[in-house]
N, C-alpha and C. Protein backbone atom coordinates (compact mmCIF):
# COMPACT_ATOMS: atom_id res chain seq x y z
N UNK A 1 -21.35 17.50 2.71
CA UNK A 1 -21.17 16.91 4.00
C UNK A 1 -22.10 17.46 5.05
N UNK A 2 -22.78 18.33 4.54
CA UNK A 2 -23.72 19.70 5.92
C UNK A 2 -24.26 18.57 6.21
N UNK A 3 -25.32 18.03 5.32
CA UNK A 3 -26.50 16.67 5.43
C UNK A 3 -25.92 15.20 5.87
N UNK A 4 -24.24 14.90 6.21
CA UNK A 4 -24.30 13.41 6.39
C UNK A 4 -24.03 13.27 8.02
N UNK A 5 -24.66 12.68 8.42
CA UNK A 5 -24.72 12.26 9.82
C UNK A 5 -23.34 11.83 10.42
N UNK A 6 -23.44 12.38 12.27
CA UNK A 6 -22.09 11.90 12.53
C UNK A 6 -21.42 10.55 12.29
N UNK A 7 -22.32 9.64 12.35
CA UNK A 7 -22.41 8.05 11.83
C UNK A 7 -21.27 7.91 10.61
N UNK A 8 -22.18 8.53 9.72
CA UNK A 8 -21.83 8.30 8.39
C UNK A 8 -20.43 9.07 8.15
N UNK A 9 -20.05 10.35 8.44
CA UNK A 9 -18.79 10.76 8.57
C UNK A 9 -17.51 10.10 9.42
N UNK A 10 -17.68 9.61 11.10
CA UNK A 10 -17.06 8.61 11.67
C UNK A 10 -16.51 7.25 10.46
N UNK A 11 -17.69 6.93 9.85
CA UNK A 11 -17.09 5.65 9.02
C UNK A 11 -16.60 5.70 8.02
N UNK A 12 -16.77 7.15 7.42
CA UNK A 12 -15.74 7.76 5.88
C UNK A 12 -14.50 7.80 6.72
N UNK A 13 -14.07 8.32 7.92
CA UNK A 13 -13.22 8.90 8.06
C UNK A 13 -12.51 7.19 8.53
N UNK A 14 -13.33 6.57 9.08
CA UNK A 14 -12.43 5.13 9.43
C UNK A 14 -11.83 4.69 8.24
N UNK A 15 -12.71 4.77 6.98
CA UNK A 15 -12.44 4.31 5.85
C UNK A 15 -10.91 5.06 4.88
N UNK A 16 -11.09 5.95 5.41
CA UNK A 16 -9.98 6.59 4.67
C UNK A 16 -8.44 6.54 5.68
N UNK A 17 -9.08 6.28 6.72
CA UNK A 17 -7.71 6.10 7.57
C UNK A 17 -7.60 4.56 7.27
N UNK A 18 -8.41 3.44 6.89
CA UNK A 18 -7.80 1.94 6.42
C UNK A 18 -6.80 2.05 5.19
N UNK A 19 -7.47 3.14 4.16
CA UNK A 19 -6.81 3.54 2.77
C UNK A 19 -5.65 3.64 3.44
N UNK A 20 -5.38 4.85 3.96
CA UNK A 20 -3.82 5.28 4.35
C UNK A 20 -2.70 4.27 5.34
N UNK A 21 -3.34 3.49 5.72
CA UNK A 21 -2.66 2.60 6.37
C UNK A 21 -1.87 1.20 5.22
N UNK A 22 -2.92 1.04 4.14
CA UNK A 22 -2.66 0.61 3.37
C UNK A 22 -1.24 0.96 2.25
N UNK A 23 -1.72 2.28 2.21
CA UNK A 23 -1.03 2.97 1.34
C UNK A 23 0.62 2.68 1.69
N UNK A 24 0.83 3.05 3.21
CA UNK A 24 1.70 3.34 3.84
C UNK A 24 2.42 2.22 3.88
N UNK A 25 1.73 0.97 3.82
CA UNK A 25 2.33 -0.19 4.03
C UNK A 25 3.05 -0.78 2.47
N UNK A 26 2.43 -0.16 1.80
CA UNK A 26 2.91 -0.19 0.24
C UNK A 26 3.67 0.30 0.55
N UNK A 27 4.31 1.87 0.41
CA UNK A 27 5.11 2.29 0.55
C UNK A 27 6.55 1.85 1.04
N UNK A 28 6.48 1.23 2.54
CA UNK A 28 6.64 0.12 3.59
C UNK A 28 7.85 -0.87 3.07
N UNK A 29 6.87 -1.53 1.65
CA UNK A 29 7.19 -2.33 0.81
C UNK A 29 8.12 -2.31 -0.24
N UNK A 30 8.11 -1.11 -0.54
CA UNK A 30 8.73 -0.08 -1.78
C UNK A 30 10.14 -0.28 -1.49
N UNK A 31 10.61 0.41 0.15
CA UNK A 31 11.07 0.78 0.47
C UNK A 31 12.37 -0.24 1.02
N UNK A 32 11.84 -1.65 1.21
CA UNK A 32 12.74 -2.49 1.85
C UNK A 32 13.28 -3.10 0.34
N UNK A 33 12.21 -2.94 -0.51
CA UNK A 33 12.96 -3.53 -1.89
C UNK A 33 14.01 -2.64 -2.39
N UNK A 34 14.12 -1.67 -2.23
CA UNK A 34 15.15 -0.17 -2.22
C UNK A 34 16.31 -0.47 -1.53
N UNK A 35 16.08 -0.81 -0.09
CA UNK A 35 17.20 -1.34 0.62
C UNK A 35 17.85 -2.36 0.23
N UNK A 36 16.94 -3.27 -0.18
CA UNK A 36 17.82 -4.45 -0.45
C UNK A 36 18.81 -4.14 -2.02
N UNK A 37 18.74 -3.45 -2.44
CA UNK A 37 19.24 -3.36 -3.74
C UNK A 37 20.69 -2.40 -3.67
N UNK A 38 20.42 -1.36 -2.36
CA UNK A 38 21.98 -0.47 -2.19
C UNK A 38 23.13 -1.57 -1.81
N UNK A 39 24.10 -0.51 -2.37
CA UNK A 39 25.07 -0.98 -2.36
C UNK A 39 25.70 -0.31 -0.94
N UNK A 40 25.38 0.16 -0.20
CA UNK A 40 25.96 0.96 0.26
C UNK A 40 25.02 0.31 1.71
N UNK A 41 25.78 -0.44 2.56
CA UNK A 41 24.80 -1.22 3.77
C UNK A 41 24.76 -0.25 4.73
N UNK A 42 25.32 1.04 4.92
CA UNK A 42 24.31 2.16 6.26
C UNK A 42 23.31 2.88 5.23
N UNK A 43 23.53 3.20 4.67
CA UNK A 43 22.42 3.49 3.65
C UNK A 43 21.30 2.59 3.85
N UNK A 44 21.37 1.00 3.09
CA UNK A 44 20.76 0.26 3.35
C UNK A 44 19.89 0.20 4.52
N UNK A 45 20.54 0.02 5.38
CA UNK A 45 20.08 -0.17 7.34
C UNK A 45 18.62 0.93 7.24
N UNK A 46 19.66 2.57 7.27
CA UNK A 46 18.14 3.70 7.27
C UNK A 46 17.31 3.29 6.82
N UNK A 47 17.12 2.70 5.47
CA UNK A 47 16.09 2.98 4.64
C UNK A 47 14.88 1.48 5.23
N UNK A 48 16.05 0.26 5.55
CA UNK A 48 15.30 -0.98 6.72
C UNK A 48 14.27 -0.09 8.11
N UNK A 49 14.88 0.53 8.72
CA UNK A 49 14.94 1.42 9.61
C UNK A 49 13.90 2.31 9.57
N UNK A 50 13.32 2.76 8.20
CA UNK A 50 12.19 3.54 7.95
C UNK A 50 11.16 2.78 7.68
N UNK A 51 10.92 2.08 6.18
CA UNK A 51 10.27 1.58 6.30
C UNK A 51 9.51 0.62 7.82
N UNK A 52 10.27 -0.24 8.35
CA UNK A 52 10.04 -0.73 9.73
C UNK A 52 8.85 0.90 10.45
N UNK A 53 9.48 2.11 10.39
CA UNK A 53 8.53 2.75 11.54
C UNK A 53 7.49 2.63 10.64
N UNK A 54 7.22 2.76 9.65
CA UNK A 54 5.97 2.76 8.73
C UNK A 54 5.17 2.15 8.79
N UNK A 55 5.64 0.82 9.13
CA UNK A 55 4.93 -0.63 9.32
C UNK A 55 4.05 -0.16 10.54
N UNK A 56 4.79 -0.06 11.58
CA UNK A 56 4.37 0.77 13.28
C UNK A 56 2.90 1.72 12.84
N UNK A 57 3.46 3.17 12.16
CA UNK A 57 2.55 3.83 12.19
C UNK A 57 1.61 3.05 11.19
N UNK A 58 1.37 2.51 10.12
CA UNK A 58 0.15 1.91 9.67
C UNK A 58 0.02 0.96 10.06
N UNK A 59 0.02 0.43 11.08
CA UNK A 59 -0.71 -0.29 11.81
C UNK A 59 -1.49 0.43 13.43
N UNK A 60 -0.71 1.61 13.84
CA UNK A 60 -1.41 2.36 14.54
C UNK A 60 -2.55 3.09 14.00
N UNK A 61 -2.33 3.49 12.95
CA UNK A 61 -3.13 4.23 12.13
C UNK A 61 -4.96 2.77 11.71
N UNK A 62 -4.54 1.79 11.77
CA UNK A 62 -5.38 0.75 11.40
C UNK A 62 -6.31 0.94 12.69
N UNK A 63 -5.55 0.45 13.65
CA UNK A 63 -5.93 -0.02 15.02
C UNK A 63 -7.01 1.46 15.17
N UNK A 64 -6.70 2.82 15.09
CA UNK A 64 -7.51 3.98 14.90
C UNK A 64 -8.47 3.32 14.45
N UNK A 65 -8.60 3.12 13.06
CA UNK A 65 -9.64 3.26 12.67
C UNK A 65 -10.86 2.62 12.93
N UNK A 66 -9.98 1.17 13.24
CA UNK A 66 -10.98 0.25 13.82
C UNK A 66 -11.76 -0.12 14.61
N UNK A 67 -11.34 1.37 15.45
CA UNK A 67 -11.65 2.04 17.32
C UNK A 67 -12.99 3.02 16.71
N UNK A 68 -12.36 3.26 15.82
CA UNK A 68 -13.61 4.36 15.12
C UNK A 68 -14.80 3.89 14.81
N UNK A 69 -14.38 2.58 13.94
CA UNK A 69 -15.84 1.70 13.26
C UNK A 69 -16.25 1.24 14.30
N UNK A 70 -15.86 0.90 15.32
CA UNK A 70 -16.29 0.27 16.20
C UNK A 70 -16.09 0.52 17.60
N UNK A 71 -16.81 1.24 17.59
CA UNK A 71 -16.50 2.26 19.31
C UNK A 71 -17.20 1.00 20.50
N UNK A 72 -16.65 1.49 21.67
CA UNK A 72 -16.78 0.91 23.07
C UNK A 72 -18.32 1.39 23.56
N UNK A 73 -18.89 0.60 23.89
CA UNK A 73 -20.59 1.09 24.34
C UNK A 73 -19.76 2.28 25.53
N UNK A 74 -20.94 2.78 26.08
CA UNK A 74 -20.62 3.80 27.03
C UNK A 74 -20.10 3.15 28.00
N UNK A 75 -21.20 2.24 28.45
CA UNK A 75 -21.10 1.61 29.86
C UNK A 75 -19.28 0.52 30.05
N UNK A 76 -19.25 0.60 28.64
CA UNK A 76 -18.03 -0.36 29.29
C UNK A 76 -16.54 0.39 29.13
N UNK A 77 -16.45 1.85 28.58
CA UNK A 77 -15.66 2.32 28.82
C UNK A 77 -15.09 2.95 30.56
N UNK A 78 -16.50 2.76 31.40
CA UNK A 78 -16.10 3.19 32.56
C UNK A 78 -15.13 1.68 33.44
């Protein structure tokens, strides 16, 4: 990594934060199919309840990255 430019590190790192957003949303997925299967409906609810923030953070986590690949010129952040 000594030799890869800030460029090129910025867009690994966007890239790996798309992975994890992904991931998460799998997970996400996992998780409501889990719910739907208890028998036990507050049980159930939490596990609705989690997955749901997951959804939140990988999609915050997206929106990151996408700020990353694609930054604001100077002039128009003022």
């Amino acid at each position: 990594m000594s030799g890869e430019r800030s460029g090129d590190r910025t867009e690994r790192a966007s890239d790996l934060m798309q992975l994890n957003a992904m991931a998460l949303e799998e997970t996400e997925l996992s998780l409501h199919e889990d719910a739907d299967g208890r028998g036990d409906p507050a049980a159930a609810e939490r596990l609705h309840r989690l997955a749901d923030s997951m959804t939140d953070t990988a999609r915050d986590i997206a929106d990151r990255a996408r700020n990353l690949a694609d930054p604001v010129p100077e002039r128009e952040r003022r």
